[in-house]
C-alpha atoms as a PDB file:
ATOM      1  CA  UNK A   1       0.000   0.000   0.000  1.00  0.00           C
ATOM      2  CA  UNK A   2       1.586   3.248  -1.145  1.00  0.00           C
ATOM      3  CA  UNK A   3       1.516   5.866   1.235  1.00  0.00           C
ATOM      4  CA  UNK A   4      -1.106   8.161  -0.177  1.00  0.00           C
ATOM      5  CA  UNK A   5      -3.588   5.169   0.518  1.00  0.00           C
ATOM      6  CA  UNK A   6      -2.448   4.789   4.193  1.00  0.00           C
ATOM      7  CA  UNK A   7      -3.420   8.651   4.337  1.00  0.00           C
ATOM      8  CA  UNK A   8      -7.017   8.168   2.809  1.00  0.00           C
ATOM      9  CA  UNK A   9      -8.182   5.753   5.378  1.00  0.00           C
ATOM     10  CA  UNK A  10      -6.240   7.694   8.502  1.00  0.00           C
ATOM     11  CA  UNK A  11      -8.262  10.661   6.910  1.00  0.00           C
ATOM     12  CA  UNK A  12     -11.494   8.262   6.919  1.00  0.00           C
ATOM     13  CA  UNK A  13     -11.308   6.957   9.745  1.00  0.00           C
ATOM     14  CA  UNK A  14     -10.345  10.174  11.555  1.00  0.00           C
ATOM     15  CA  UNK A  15     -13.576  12.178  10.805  1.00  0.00           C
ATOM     16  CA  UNK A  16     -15.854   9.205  12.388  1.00  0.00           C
ATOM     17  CA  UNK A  17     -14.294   8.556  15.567  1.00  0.00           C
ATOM     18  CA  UNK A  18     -14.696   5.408  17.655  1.00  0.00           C
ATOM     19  CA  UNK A  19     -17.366   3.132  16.524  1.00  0.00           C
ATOM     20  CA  UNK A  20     -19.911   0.386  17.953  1.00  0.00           C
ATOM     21  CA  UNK A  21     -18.872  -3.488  18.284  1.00  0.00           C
ATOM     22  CA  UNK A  22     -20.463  -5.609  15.993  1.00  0.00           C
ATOM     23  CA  UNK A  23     -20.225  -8.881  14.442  1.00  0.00           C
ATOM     24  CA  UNK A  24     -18.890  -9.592  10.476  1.00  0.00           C
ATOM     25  CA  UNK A  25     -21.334  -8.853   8.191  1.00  0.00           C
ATOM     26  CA  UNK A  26     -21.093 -12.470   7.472  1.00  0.00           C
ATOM     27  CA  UNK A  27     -22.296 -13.847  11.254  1.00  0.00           C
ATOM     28  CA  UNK A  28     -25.145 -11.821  11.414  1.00  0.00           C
ATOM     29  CA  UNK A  29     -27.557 -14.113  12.261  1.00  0.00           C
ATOM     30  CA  UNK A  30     -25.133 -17.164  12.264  1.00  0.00           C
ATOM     31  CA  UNK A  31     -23.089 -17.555  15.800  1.00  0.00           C
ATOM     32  CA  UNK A  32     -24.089 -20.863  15.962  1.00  0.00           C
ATOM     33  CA  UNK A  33     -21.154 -21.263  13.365  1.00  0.00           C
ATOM     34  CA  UNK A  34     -18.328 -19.566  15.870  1.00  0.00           C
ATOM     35  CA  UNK A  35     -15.925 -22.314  17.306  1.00  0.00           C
ATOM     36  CA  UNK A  36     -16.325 -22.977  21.182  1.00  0.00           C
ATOM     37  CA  UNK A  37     -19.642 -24.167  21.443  1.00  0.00           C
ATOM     38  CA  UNK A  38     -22.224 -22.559  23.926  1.00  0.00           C
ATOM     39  CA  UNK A  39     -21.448 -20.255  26.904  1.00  0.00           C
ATOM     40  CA  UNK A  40     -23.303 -20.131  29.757  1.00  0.00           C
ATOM     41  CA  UNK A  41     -26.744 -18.618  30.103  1.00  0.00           C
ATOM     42  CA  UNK A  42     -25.484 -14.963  31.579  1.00  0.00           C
ATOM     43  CA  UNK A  43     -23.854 -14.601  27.841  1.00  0.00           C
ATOM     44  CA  UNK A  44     -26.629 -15.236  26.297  1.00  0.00           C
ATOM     45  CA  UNK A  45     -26.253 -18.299  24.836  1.00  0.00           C
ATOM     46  CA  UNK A  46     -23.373 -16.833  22.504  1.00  0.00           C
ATOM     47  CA  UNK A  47     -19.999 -18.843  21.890  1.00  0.00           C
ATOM     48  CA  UNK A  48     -16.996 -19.248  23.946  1.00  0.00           C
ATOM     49  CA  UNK A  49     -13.585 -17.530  22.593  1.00  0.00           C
ATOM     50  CA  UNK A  50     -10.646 -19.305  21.453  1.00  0.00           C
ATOM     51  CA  UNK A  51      -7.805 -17.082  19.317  1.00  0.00           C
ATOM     52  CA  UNK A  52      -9.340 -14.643  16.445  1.00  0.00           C
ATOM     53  CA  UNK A  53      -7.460 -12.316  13.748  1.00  0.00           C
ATOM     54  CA  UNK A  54      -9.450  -9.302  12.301  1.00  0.00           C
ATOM     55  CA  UNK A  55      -7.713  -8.824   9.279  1.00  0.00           C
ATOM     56  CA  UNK A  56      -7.878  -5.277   8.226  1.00  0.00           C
ATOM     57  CA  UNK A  57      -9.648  -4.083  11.013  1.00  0.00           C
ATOM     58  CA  UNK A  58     -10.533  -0.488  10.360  1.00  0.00           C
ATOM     59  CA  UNK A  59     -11.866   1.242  13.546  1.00  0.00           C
ATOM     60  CA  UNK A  60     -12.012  -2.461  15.731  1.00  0.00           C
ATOM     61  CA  UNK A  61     -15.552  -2.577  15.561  1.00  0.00           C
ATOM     62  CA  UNK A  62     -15.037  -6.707  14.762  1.00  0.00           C
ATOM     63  CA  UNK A  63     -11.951  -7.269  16.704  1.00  0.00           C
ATOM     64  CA  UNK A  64     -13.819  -5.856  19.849  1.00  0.00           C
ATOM     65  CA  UNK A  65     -16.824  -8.094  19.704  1.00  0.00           C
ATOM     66  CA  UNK A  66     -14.982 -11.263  19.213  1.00  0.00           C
ATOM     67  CA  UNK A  67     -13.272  -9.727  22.103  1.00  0.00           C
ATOM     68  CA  UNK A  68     -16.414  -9.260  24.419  1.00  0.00           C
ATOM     69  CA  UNK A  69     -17.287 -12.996  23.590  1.00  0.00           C
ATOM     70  CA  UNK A  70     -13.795 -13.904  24.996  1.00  0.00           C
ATOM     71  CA  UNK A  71     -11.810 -14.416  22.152  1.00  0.00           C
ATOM     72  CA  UNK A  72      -7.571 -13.332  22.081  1.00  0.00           C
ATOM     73  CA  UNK A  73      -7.827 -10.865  19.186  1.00  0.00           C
ATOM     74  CA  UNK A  74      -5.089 -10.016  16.862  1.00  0.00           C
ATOM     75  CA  UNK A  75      -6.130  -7.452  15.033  1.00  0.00           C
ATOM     76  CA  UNK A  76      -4.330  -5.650  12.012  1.00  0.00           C
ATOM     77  CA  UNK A  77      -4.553  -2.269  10.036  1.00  0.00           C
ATOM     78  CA  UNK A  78      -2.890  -0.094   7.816  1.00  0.00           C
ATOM     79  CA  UNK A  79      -4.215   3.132   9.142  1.00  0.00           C
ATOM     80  CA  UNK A  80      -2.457   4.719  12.981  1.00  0.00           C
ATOM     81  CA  UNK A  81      -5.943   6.680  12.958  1.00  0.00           C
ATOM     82  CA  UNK A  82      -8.400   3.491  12.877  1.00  0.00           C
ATOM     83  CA  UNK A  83      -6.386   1.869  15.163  1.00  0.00           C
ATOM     84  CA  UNK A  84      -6.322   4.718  17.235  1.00  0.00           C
ATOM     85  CA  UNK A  85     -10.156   4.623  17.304  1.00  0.00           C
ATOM     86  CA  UNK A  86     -10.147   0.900  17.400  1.00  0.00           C
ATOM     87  CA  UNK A  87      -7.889   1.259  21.162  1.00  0.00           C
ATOM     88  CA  UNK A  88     -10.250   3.881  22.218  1.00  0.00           C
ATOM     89  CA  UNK A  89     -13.204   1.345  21.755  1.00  0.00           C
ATOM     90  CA  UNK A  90     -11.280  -1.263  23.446  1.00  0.00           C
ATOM     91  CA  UNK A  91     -10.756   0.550  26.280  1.00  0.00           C
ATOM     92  CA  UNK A  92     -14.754   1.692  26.459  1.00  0.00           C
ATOM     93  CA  UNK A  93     -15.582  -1.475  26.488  1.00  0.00           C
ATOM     94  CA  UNK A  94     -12.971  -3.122  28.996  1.00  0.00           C
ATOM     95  CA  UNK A  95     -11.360  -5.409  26.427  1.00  0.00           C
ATOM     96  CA  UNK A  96      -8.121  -6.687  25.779  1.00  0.00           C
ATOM     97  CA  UNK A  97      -6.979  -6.632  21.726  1.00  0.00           C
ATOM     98  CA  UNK A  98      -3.668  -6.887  20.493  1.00  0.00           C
ATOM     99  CA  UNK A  99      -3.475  -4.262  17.568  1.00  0.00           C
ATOM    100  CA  UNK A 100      -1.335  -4.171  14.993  1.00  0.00           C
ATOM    101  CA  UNK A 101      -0.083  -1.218  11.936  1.00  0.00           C
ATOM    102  CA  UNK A 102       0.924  -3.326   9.280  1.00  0.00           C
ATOM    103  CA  UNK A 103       0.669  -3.178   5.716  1.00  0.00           C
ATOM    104  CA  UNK A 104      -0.928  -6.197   4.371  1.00  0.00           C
ATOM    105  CA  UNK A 105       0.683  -5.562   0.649  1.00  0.00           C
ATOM    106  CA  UNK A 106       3.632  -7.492   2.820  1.00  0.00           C
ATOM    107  CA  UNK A 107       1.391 -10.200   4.162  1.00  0.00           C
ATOM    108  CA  UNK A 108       0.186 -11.251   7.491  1.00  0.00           C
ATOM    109  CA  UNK A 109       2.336  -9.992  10.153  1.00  0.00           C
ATOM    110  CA  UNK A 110       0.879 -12.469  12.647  1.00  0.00           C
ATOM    111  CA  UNK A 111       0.647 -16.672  12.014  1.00  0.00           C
ATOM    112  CA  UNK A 112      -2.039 -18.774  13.703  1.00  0.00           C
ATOM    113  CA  UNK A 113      -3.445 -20.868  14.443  1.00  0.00           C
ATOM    114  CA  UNK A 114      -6.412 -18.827  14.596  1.00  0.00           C
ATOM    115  CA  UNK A 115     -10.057 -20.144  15.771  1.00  0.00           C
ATOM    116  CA  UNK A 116     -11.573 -17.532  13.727  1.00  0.00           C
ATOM    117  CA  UNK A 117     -10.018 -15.401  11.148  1.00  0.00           C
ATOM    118  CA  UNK A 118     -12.606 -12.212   9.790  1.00  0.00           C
ATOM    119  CA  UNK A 119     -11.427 -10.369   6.795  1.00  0.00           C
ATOM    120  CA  UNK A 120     -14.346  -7.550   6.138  1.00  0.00           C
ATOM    121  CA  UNK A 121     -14.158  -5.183   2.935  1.00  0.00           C
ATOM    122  CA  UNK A 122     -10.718  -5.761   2.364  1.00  0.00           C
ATOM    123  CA  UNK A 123      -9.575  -7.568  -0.765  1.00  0.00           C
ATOM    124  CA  UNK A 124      -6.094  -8.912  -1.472  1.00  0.00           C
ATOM    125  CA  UNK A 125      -5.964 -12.160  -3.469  1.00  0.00           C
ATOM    126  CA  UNK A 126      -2.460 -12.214  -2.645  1.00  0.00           C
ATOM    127  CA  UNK A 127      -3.813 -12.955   0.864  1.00  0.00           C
ATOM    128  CA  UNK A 128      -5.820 -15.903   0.879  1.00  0.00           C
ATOM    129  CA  UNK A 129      -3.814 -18.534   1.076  1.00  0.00           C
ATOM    130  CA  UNK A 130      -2.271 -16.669   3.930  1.00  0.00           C
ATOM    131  CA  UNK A 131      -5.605 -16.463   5.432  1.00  0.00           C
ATOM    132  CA  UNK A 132      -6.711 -19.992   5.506  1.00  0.00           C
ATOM    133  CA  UNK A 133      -3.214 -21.533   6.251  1.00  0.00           C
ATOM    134  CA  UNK A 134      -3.679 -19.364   9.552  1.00  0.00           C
ATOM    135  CA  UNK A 135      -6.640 -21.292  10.557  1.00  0.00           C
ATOM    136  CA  UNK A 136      -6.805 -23.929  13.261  1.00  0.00           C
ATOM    137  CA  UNK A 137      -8.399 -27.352  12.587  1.00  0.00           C
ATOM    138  CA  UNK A 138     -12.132 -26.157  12.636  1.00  0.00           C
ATOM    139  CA  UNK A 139     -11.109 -22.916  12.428  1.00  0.00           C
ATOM    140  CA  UNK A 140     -13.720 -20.431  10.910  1.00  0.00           C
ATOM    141  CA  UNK A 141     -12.871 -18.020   7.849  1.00  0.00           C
ATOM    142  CA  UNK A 142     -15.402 -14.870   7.993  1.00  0.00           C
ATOM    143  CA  UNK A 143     -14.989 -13.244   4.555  1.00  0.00           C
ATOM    144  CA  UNK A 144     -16.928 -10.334   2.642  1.00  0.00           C
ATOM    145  CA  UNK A 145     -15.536  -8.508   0.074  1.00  0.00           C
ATOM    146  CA  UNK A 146     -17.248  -5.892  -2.855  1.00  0.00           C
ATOM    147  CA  UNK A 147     -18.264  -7.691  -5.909  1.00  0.00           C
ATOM    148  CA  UNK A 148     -18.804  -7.717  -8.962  1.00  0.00           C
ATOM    149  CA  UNK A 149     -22.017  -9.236  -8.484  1.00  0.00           C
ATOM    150  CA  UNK A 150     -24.950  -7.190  -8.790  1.00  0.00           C
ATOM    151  CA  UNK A 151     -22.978  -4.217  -9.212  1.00  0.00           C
ATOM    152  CA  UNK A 152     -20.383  -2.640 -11.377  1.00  0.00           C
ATOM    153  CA  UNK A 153     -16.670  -3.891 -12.141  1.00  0.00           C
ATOM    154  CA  UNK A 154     -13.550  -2.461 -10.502  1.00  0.00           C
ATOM    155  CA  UNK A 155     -10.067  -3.721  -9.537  1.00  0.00           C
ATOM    156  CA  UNK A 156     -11.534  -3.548  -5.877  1.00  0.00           C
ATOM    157  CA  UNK A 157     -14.572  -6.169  -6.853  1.00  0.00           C
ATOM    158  CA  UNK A 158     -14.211  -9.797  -6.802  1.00  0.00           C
ATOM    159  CA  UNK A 159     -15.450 -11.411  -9.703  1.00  0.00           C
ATOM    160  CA  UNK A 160     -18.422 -13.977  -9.698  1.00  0.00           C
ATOM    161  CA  UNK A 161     -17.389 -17.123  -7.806  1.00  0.00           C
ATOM    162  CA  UNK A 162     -13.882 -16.081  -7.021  1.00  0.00           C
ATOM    163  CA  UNK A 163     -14.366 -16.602  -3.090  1.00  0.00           C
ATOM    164  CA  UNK A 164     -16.113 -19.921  -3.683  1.00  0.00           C
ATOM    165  CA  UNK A 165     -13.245 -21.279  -5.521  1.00  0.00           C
ATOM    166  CA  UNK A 166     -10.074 -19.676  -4.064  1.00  0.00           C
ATOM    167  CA  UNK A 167      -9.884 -21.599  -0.954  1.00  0.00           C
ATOM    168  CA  UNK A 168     -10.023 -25.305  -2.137  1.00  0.00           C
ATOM    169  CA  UNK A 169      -8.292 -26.338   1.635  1.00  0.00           C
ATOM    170  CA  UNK A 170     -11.262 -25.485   3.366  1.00  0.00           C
ATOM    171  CA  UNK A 171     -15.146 -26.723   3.662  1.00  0.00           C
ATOM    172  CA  UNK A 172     -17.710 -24.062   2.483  1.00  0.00           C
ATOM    173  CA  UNK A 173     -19.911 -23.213   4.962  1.00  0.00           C
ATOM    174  CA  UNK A 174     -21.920 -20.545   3.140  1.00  0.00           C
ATOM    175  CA  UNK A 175     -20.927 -18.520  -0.352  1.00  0.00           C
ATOM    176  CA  UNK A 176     -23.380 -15.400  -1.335  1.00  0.00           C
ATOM    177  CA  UNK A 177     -22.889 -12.924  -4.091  1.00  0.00           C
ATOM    178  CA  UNK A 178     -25.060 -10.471  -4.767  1.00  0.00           C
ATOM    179  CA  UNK A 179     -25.833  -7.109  -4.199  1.00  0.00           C
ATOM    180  CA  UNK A 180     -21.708  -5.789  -4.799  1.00  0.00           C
ATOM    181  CA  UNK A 181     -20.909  -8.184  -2.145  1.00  0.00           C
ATOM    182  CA  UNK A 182     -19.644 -11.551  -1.463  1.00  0.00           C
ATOM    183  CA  UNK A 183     -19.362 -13.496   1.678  1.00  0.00           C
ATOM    184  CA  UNK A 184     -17.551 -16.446   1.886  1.00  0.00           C
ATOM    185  CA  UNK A 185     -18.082 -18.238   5.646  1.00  0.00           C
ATOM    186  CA  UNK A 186     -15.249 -21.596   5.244  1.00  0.00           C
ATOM    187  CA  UNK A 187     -14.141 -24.111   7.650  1.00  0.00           C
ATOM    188  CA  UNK A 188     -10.777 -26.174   8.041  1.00  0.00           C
ATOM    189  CA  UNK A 189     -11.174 -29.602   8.323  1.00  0.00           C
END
């Protein structure tokens, strides 16, 4: 990533301030699929942690919700302002994450395993192999990128199918495109 880019998202993320913790797009609706199996009823009913990466993680609002669930979160970022934010939220919300300013044009500057690895709105192709070999055995991959798919082309979209069939390793959970999305949910075996 050159370093005008690296200014454009500490510019973006520095006019929105701290943000809210959330799941991935992708888990909405689906943390029955997070490894650990149940927690106890004062969690309400939601998954126990194990060790998670959030892969480009813009202002934390991922990496601090897999931390409130008890995951260890790695959690990586180009931009000094997101993280900045993304610290800020941690601390708000009494969580331990383990951020990291990296540029991912140089890879992953963590290795797993990982328990759950969440890549949201961040495409690198160069990546994915990266991202599933840092995976545990049932590890989860969380992965939504723009697409082509019901939207226009753009070096930034992923063509049709290309999340289904560029991690042949792992066991497809769920695959959608549609809408300029994709979301790829993947298991290792």
């Amino acid at each position: 990533m050159n370093a005008t880019d690296r200014e454009r998202w500490d510019a973006r993320h520095a006019a929105v301030g701290i943000g809210t913790p959330m799941p991935p797009d992708g888990l909405r609706g689906r943390l029955d699929l997070l490894p650990g199996g149940p927690e106890p009823a004062d969690r309400g009913g939601l998954p126990a942690g194990g060790r998670a990466l959030d892969v480009a993680c813009g202002r934390g609002a991922v990496a601090v919700w897999l931390a409130r669930l008890g995951f260890a979160v790695d959690a990586v970022d180009v931009s000094g302002a997101g993280l900045a934010s993304a610290r800020a939220l941690a601390a708000a919300e009494g969580v331990a994450v383990r951020f990291l300013e990296a540029d991912l044009d140089a890879g992953l500057p963590v290795a797993g395993p990982y328990d759950v690895v969440a890549c949201q709105r961040y495409r690198d192709p160069a990546l994915y192999a990266a991202l599933a070999a840092a995976l545990a055995p049932g590890g989860l991959l969380v992965l939504t990128v723009l697409s082509e798919v019901g939207d226009e082309g753009g070096r930034f979209r992923a063509v049709p199918g290309e999340l289904a069939g560029a991690f042949p390793g792992l066991e497809i959970v769920d695959h959608r495109e549609g809408d300029g999305e994709a979301t790829l949910l993947a298991r290792r075996r």
